[in-house]
N, C-alpha and C. Protein backbone atom coordinates (compact mmCIF):
# COMPACT_ATOMS: atom_id res chain seq x y z
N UNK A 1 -17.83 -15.22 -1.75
CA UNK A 1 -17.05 -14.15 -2.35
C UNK A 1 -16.94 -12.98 -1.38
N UNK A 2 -16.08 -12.53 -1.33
CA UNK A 2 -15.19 -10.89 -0.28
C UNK A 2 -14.50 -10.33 -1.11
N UNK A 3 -15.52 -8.94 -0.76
CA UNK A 3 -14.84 -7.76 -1.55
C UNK A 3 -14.32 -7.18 -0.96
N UNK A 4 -12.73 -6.85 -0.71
CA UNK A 4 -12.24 -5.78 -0.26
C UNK A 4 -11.39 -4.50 -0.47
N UNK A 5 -11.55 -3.26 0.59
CA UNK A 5 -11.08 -2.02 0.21
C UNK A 5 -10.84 -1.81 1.44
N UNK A 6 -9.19 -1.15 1.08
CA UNK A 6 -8.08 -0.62 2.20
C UNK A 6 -8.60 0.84 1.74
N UNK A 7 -8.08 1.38 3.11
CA UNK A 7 -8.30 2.66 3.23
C UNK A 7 -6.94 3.44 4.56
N UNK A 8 -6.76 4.44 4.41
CA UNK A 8 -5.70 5.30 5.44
C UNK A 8 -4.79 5.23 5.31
N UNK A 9 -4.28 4.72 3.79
CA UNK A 9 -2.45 4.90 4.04
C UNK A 9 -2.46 6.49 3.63
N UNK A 10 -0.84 6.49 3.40
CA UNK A 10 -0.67 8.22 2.87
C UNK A 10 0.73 8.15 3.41
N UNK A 11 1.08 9.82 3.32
CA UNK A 11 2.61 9.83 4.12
C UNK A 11 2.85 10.22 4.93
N UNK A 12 3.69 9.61 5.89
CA UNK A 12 3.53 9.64 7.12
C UNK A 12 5.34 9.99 7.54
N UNK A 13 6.05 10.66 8.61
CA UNK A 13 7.13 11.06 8.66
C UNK A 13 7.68 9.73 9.59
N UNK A 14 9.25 9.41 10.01
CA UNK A 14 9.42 8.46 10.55
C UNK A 14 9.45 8.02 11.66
N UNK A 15 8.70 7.69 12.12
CA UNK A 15 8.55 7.96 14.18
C UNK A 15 6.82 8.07 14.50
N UNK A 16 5.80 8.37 13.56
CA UNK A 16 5.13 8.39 13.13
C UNK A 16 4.19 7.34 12.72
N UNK A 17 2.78 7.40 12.98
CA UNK A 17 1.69 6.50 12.96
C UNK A 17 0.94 6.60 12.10
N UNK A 18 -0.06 5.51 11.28
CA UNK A 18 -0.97 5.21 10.83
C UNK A 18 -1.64 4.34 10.88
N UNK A 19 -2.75 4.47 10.81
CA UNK A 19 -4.12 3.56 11.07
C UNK A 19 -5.04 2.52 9.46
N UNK A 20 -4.45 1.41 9.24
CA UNK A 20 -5.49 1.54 8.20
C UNK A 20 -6.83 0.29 7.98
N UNK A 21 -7.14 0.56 7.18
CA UNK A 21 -8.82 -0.30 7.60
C UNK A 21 -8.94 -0.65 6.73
N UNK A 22 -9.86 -1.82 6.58
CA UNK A 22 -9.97 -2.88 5.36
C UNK A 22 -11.23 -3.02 5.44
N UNK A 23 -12.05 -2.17 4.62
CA UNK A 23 -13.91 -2.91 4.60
C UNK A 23 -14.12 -4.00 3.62
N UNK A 24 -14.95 -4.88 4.20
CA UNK A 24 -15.22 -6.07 3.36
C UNK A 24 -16.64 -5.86 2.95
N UNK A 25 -16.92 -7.10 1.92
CA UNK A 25 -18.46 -6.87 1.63
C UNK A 25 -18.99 -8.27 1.98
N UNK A 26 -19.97 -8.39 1.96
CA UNK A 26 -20.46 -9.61 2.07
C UNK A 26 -20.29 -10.43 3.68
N UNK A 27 -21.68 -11.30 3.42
CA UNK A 27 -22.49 -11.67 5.28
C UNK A 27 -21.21 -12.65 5.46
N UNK A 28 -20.49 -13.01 5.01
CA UNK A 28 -19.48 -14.11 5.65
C UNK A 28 -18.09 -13.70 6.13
N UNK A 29 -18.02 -12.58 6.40
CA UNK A 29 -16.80 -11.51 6.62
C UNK A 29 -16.32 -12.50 7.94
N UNK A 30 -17.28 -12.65 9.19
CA UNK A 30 -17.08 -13.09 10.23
C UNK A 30 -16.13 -14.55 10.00
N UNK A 31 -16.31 -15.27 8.88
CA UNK A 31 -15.64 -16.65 9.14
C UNK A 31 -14.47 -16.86 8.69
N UNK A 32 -13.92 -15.29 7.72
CA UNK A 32 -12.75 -15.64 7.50
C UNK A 32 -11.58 -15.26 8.54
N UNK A 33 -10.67 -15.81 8.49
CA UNK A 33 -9.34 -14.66 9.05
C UNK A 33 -8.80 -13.94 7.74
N UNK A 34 -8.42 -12.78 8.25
CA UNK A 34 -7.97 -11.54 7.65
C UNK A 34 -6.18 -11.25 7.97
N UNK A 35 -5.44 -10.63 7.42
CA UNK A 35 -4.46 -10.65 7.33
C UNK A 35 -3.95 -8.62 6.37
N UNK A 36 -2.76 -8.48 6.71
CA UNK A 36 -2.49 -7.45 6.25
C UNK A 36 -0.97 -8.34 5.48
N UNK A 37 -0.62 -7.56 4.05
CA UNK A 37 0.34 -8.21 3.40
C UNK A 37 1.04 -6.64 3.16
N UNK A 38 2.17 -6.96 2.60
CA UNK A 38 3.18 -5.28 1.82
C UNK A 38 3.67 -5.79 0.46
N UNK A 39 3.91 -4.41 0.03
CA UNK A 39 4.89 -5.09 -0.84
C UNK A 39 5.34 -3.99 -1.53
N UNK A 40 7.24 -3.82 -1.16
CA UNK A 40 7.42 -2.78 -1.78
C UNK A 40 8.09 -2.66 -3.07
N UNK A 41 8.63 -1.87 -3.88
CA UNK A 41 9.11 -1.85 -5.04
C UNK A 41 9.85 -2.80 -5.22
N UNK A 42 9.88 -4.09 -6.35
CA UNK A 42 10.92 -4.77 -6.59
C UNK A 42 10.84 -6.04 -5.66
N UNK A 43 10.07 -5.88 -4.86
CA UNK A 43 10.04 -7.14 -3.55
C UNK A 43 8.78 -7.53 -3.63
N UNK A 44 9.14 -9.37 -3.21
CA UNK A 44 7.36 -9.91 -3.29
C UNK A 44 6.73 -8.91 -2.19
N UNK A 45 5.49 -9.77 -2.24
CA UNK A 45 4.72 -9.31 -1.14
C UNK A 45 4.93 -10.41 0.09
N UNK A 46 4.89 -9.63 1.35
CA UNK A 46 5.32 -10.30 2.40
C UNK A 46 4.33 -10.11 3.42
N UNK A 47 4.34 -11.26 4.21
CA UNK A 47 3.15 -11.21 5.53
C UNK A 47 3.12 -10.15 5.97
N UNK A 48 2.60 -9.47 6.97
CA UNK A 48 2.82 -8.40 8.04
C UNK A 48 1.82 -8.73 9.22
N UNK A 49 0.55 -9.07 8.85
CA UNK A 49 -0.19 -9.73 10.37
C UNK A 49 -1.51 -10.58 10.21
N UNK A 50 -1.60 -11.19 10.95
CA UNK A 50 -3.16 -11.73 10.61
C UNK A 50 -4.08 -11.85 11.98
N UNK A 51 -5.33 -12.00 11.47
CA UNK A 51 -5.94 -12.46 12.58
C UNK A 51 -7.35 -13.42 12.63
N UNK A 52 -7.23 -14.05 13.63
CA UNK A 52 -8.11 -15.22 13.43
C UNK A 52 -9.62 -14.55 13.15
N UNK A 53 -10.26 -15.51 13.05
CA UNK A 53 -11.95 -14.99 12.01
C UNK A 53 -12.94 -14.43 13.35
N UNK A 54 -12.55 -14.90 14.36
CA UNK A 54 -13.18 -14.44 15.91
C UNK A 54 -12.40 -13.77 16.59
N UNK A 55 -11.62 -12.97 15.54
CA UNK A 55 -10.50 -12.20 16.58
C UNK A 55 -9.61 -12.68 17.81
N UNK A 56 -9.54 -14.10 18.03
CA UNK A 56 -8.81 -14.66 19.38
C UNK A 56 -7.45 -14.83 19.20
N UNK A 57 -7.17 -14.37 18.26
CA UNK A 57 -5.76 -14.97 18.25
C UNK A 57 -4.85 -14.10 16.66
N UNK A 58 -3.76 -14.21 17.20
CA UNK A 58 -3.54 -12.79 15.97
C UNK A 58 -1.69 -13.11 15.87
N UNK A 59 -0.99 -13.17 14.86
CA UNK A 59 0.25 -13.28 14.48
C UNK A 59 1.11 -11.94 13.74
N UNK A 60 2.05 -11.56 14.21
CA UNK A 60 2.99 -10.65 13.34
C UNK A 60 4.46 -11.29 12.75
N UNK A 61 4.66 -10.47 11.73
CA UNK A 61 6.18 -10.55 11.38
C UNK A 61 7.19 -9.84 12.23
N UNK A 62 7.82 -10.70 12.53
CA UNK A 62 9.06 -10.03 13.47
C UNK A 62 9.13 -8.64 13.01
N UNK A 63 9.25 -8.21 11.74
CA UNK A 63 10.24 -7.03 12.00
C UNK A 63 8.91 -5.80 12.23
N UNK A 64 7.22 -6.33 12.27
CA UNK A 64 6.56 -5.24 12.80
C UNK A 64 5.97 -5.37 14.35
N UNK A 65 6.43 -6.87 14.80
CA UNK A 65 5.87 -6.86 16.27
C UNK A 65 6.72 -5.66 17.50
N UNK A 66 5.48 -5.78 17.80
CA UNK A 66 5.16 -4.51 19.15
C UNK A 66 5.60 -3.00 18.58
N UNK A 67 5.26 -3.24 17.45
CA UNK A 67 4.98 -1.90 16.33
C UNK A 67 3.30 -1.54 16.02
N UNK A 68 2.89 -2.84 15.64
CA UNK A 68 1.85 -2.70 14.69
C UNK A 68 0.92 -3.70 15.51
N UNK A 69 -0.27 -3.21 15.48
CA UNK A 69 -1.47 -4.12 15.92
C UNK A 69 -2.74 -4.37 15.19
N UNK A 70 -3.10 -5.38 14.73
CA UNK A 70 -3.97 -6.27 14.11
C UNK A 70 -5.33 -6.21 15.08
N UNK A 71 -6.21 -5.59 14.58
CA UNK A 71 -8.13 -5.76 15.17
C UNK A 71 -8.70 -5.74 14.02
N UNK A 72 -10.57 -6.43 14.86
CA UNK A 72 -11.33 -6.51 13.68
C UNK A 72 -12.79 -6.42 14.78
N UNK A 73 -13.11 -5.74 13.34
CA UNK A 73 -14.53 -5.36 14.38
C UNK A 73 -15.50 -6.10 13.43
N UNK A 74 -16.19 -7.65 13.65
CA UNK A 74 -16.83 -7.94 12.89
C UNK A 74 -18.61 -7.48 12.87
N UNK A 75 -18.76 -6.73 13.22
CA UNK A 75 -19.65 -6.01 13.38
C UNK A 75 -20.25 -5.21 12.70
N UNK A 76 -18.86 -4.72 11.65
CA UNK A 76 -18.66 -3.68 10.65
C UNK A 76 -18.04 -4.09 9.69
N UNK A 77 -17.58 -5.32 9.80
CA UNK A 77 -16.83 -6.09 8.63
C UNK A 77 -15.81 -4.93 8.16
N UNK A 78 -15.23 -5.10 9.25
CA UNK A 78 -13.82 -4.19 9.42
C UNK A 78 -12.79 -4.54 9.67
N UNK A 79 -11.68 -4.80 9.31
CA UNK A 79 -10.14 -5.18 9.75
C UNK A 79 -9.14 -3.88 10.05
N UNK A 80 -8.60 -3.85 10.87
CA UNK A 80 -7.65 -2.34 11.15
C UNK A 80 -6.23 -3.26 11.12
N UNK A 81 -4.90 -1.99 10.98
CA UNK A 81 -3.87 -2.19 11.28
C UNK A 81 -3.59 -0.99 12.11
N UNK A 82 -3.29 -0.76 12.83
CA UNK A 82 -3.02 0.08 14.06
C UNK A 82 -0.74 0.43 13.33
N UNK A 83 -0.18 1.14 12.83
CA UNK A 83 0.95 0.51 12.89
C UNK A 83 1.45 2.75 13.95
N UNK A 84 2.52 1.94 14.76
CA UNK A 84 3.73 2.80 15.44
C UNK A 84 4.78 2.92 14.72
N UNK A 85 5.72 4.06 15.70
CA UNK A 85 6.63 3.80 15.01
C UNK A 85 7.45 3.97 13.40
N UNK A 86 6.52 4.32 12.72
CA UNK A 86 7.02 3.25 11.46
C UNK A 86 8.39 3.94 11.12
N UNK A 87 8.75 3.54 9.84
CA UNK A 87 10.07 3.38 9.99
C UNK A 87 10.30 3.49 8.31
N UNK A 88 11.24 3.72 7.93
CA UNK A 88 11.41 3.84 6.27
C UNK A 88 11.01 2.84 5.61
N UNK A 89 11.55 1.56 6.03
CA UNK A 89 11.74 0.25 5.61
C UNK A 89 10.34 -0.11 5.74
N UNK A 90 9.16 0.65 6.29
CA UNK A 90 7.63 -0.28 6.31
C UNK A 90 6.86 0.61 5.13
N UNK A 91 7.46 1.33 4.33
CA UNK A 91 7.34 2.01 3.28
C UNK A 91 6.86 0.58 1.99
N UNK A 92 5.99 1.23 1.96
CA UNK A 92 5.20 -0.20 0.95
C UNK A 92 3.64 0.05 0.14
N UNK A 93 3.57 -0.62 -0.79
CA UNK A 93 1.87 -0.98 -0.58
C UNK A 93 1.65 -1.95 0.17
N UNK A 94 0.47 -1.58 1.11
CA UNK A 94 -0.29 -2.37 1.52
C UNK A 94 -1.43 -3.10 1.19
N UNK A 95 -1.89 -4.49 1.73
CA UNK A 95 -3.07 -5.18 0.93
C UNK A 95 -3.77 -5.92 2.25
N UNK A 96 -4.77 -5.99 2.03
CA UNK A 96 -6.00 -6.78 2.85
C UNK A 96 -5.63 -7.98 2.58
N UNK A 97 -6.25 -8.76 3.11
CA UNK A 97 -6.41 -9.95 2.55
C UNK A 97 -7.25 -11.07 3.34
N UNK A 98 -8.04 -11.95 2.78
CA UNK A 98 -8.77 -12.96 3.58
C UNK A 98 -8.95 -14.53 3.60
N UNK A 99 -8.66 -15.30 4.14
CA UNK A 99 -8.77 -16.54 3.98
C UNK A 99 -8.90 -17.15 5.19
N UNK A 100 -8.87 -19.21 4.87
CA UNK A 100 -9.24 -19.74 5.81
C UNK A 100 -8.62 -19.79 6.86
N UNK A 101 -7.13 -19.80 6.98
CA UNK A 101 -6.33 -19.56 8.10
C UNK A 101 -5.22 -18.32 8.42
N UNK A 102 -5.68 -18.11 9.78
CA UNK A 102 -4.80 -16.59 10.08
C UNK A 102 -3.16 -16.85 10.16
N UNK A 103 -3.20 -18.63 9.95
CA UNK A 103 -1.72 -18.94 10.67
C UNK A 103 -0.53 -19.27 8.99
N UNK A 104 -1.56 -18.43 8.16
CA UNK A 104 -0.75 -18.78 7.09
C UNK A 104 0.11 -17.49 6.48
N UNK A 105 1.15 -17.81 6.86
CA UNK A 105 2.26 -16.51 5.62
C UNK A 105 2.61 -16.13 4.50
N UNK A 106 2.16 -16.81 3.35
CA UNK A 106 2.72 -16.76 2.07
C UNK A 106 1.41 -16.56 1.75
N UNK A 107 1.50 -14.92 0.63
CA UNK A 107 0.57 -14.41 -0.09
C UNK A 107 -0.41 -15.30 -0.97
N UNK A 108 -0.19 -16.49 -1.21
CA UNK A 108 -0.32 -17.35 -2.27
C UNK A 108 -1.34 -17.98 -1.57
N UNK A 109 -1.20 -18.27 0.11
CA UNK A 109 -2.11 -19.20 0.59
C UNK A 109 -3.64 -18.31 1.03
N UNK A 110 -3.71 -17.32 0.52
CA UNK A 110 -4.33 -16.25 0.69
C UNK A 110 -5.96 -16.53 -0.65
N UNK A 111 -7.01 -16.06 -0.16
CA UNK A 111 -7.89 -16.28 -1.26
C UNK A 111 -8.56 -15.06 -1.55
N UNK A 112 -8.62 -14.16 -0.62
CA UNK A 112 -9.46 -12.94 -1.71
C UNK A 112 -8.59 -11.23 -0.96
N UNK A 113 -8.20 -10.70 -2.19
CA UNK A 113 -7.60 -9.32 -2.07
C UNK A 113 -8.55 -8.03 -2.46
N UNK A 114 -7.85 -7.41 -1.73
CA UNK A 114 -7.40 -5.86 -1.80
C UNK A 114 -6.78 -5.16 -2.85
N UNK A 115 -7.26 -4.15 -3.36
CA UNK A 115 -6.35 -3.32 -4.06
C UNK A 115 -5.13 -2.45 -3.94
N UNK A 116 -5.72 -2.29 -2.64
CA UNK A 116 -4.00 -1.94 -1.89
C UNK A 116 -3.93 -0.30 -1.21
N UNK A 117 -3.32 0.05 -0.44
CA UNK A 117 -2.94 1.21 0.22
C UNK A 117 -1.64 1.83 0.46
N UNK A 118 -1.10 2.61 -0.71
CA UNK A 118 0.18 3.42 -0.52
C UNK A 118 0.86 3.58 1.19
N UNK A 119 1.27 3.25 1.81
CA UNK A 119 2.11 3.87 2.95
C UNK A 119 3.45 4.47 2.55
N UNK A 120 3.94 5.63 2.48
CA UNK A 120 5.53 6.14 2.74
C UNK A 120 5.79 7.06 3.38
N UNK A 121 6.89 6.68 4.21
CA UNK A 121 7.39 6.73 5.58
C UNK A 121 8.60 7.73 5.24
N UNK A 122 8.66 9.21 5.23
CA UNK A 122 9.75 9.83 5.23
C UNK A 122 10.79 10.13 6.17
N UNK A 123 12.32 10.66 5.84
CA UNK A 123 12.94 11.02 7.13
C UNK A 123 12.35 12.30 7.36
């Protein structure tokens, strides 16, 4: 079992950065991969990044690559999203998320959440 809590969204203007972090609980933090999901009004929730359980290897959605960067400090049973840039359209809740593979996209293939982190992105 993984408990997790997002932390650092808020509002942010457009051109503009935020940082946000995902603490987990529990000694098995290290074996999952972790992943960041959105989801804004009216719209599923959609990938945005993941990363493998040893940090080697890490995937984005087109429309946030070489925007947004995916780390994890398992040390601290910590996941970050680093995001640039942002942009109206990355205006969302955000969600943690953890499971067995980083190479999976659909919220569904996902096994333990987050409650989530407001991001909105003004002009």
């Amino acid at each position: 079992q993984v408990q997790l809590v997002e932390s650092g969204g808020g509002l942010v203007q457009a051109g503009g950065s935020l940082r946000l972090s995902c603490a987990a609980s529990g000694r098995t933090f290290s074996t999952y991969a972790m992943g960041w999901f959105r989801q804004a009004p009216g719209k599923e929730r959609e990938f945005v990044s993941a990363i493998r359980y040893d940090g080697s290897r890490t995937s984005y959605a087109d429309s946030v690559k070489g925007r947004f960067t995916i780390s994890r400090d398992n040390a601290k049973n910590t996941v970050y999203l680093q995001m640039n840039s942002l942009k109206l359209e990355d205006t969302a809740v955000y969600y943690c998320a953890a499971g067995r593979s980083y190479s999976r996209n659909y919220y569904y293939e996902w096994d333990y959440w987050g409650q989530g982190t407001q991001v909105t992105v003004s002009s």
